[in-house]
N, C-alpha and C. Protein backbone atom coordinates (compact mmCIF):
# COMPACT_ATOMS: atom_id res chain seq x y z
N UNK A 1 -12.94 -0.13 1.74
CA UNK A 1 -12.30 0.63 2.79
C UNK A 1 -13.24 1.74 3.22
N UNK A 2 -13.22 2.50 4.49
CA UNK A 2 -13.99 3.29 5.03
C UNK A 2 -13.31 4.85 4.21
N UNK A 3 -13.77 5.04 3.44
CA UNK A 3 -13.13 6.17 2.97
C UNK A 3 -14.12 7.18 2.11
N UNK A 4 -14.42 7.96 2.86
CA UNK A 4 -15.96 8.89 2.16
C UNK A 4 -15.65 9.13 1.10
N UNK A 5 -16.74 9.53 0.29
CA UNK A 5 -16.43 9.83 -1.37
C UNK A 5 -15.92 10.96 -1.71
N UNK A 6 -15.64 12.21 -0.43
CA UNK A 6 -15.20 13.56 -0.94
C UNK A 6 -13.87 13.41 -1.54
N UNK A 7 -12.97 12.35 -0.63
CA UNK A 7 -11.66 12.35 -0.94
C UNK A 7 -11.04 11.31 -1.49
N UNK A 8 -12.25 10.06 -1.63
CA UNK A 8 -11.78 8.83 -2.51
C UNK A 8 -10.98 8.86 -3.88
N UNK A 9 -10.96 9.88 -4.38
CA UNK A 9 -10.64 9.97 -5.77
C UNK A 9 -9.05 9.89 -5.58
N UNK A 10 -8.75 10.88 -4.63
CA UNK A 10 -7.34 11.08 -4.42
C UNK A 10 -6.52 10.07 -3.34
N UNK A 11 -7.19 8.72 -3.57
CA UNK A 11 -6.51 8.13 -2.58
C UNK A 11 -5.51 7.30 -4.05
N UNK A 12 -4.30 7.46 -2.80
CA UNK A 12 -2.85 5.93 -3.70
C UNK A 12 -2.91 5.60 -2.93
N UNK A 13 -2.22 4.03 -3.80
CA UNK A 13 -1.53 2.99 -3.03
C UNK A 13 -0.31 3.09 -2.68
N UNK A 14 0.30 2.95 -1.66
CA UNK A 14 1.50 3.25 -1.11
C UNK A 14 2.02 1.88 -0.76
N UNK A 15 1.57 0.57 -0.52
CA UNK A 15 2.06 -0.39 -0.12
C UNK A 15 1.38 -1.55 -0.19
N UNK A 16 1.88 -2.50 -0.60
CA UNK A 16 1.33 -3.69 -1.45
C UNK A 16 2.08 -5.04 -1.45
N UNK A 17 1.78 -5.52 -0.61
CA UNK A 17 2.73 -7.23 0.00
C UNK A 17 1.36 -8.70 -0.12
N UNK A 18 2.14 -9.51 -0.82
CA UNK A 18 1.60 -10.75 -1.10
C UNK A 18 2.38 -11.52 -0.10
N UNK A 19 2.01 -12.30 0.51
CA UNK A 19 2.33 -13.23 1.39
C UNK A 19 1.46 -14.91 1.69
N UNK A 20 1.83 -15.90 2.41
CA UNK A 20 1.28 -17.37 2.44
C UNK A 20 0.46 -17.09 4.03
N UNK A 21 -0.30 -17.67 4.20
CA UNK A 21 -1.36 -17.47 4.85
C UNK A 21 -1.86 -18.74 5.04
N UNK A 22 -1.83 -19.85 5.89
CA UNK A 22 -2.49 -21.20 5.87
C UNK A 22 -2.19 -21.68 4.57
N UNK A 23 -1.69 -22.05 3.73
CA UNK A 23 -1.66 -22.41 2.35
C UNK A 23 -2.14 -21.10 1.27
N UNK A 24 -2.96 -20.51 2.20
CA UNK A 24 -3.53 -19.27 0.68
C UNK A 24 -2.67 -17.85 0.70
N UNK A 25 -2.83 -17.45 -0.48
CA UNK A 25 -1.98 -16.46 -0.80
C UNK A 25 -3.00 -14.90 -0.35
N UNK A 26 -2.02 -14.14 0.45
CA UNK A 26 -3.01 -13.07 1.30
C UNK A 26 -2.34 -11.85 0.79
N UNK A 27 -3.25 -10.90 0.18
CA UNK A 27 -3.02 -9.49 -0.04
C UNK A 27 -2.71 -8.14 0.80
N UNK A 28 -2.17 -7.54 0.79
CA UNK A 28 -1.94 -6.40 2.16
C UNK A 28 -1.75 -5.30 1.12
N UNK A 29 -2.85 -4.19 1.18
CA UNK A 29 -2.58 -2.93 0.42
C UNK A 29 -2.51 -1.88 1.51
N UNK A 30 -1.80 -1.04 1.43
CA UNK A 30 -2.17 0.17 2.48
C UNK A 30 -2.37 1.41 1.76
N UNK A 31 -3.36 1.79 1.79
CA UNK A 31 -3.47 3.64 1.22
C UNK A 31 -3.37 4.76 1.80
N UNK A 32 -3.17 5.43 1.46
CA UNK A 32 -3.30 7.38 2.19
C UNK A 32 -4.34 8.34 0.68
N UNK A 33 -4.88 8.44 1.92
CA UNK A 33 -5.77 10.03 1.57
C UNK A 33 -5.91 11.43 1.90
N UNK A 34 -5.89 12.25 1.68
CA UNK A 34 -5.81 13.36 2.55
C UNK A 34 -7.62 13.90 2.89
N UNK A 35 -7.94 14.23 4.00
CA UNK A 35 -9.35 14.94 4.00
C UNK A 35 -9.56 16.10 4.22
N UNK A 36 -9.53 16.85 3.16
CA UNK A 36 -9.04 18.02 3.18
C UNK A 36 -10.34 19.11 4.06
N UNK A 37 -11.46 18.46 3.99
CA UNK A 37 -12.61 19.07 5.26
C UNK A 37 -12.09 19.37 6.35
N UNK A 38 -11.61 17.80 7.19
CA UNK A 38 -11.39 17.86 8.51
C UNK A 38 -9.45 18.08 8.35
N UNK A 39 -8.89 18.35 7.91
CA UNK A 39 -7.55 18.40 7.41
C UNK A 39 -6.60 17.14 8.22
N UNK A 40 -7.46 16.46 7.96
CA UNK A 40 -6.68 15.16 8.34
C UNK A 40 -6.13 14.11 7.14
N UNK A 41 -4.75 13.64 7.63
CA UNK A 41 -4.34 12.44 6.80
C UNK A 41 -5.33 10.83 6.89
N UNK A 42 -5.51 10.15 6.05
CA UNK A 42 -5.81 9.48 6.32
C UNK A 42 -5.15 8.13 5.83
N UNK A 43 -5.14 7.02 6.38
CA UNK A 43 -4.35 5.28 6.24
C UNK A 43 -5.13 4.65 6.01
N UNK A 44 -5.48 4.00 5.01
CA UNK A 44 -6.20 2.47 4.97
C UNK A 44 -5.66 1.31 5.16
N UNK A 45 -6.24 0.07 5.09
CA UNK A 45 -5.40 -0.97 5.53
C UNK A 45 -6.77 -2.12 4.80
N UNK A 46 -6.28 -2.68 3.49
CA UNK A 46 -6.97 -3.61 2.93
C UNK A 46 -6.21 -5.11 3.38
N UNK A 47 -6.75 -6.17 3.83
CA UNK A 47 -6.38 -7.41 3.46
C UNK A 47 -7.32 -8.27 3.45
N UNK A 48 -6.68 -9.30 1.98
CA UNK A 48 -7.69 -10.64 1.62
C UNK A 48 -7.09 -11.40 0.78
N UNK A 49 -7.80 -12.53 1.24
CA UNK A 49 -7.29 -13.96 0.24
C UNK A 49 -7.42 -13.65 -0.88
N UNK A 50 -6.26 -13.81 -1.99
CA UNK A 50 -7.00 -13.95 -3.00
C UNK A 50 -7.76 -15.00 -4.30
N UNK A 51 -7.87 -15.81 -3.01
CA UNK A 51 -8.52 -17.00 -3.89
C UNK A 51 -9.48 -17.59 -3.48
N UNK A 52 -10.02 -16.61 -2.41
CA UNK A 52 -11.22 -16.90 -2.27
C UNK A 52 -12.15 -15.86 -2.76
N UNK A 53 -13.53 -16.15 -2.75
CA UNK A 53 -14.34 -15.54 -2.88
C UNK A 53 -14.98 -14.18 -1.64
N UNK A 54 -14.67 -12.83 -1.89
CA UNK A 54 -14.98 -11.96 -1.31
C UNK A 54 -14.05 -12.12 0.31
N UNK A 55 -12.64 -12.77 -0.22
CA UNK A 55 -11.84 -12.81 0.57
C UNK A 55 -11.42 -11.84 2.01
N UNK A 56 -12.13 -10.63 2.08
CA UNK A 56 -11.33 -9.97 2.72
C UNK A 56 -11.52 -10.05 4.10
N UNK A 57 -10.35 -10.10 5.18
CA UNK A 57 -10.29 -9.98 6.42
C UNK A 57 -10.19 -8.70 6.90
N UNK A 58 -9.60 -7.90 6.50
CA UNK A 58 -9.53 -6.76 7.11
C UNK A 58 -9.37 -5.71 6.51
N UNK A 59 -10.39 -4.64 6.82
CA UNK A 59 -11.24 -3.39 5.99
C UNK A 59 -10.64 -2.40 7.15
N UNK A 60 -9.66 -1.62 7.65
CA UNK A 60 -10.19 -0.61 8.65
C UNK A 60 -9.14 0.69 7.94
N UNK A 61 -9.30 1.94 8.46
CA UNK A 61 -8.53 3.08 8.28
C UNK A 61 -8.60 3.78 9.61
N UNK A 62 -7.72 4.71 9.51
CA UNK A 62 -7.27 5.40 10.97
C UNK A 62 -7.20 6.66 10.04
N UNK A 63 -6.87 7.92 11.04
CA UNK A 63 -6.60 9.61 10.35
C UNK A 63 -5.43 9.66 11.38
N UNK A 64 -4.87 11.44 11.06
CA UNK A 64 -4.42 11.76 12.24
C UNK A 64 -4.45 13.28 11.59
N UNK A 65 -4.87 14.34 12.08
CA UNK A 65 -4.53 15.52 12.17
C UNK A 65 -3.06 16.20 11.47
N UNK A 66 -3.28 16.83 10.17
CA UNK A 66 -2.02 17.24 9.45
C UNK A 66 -1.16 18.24 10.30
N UNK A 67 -2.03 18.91 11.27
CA UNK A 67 -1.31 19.76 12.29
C UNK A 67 -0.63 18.75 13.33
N UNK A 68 -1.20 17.76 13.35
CA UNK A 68 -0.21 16.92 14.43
C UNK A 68 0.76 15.50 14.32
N UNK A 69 0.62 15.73 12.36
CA UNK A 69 1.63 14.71 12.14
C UNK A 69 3.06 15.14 12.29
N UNK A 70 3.84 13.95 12.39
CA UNK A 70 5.32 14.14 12.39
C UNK A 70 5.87 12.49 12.09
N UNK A 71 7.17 12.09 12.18
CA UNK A 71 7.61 11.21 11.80
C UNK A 71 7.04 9.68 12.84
N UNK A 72 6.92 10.39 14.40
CA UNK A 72 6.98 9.40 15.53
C UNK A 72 5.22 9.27 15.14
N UNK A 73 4.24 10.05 15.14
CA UNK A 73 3.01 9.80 14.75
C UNK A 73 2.86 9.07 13.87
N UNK A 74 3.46 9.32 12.21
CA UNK A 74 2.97 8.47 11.41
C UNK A 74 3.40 6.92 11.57
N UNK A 75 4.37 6.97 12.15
CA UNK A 75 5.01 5.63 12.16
C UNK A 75 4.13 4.73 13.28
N UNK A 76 3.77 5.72 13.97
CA UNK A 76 2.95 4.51 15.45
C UNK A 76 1.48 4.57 14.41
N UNK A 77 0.83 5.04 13.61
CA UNK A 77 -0.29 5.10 12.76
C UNK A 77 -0.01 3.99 11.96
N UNK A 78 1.18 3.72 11.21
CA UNK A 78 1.08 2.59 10.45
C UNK A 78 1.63 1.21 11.25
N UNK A 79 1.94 1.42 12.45
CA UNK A 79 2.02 0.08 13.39
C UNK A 79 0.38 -0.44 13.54
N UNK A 80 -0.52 0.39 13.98
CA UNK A 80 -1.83 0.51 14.19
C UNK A 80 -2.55 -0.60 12.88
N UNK A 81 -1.78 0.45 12.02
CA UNK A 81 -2.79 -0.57 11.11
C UNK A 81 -2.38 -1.88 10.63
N UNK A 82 -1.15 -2.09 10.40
CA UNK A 82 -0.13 -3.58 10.43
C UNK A 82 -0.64 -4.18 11.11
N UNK A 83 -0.88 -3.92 12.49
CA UNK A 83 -1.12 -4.94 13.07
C UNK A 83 -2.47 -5.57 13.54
N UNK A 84 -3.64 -4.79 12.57
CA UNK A 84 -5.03 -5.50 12.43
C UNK A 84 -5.13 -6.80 12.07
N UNK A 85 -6.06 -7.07 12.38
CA UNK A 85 -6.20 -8.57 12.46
C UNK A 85 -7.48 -8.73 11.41
């Protein structure tokens, strides 16, 4: 995941779904970090086969400004990342 090393330490997992995928079984993790530099939240968004080798389809993260989160932000932030491909 794109997630610099200042704040990697303090990242959890918040969400974690196994699902069928063409016959293969596909992983979906989502994390939060906080970056406490730029005082932004941050979302990851892991998914991959897990039965293949170096399975993963999709690596991305998004932020949003702790001064400008609220309920309608975070929620359109984790639509964002759901719905990577």
């Amino acid at each position: 995941m794109c997630i610099h090393g200042d704040y990697a330490r303090n990242l959890q997992l918040v969400f974690s779904n196994r699902s069928q995928v063409n016959d293969l079984e596909m992983l979906s993790r989502l994390y939060v970090a906080v970056n406490l530099y730029r005082e932004t939240l941050v979302l990851g968004l892991i998914r991959e086969f897990t039965s293949v080798a170096n399975g993963v389809v999709v690596n991305t993260s998004r932020s949003i400004g702790l001064s400008d989160m609220n309920e309608d932000s975070l929620d359109k932030l984790v639509k964002k990342l759901l719905s990577a491909n």
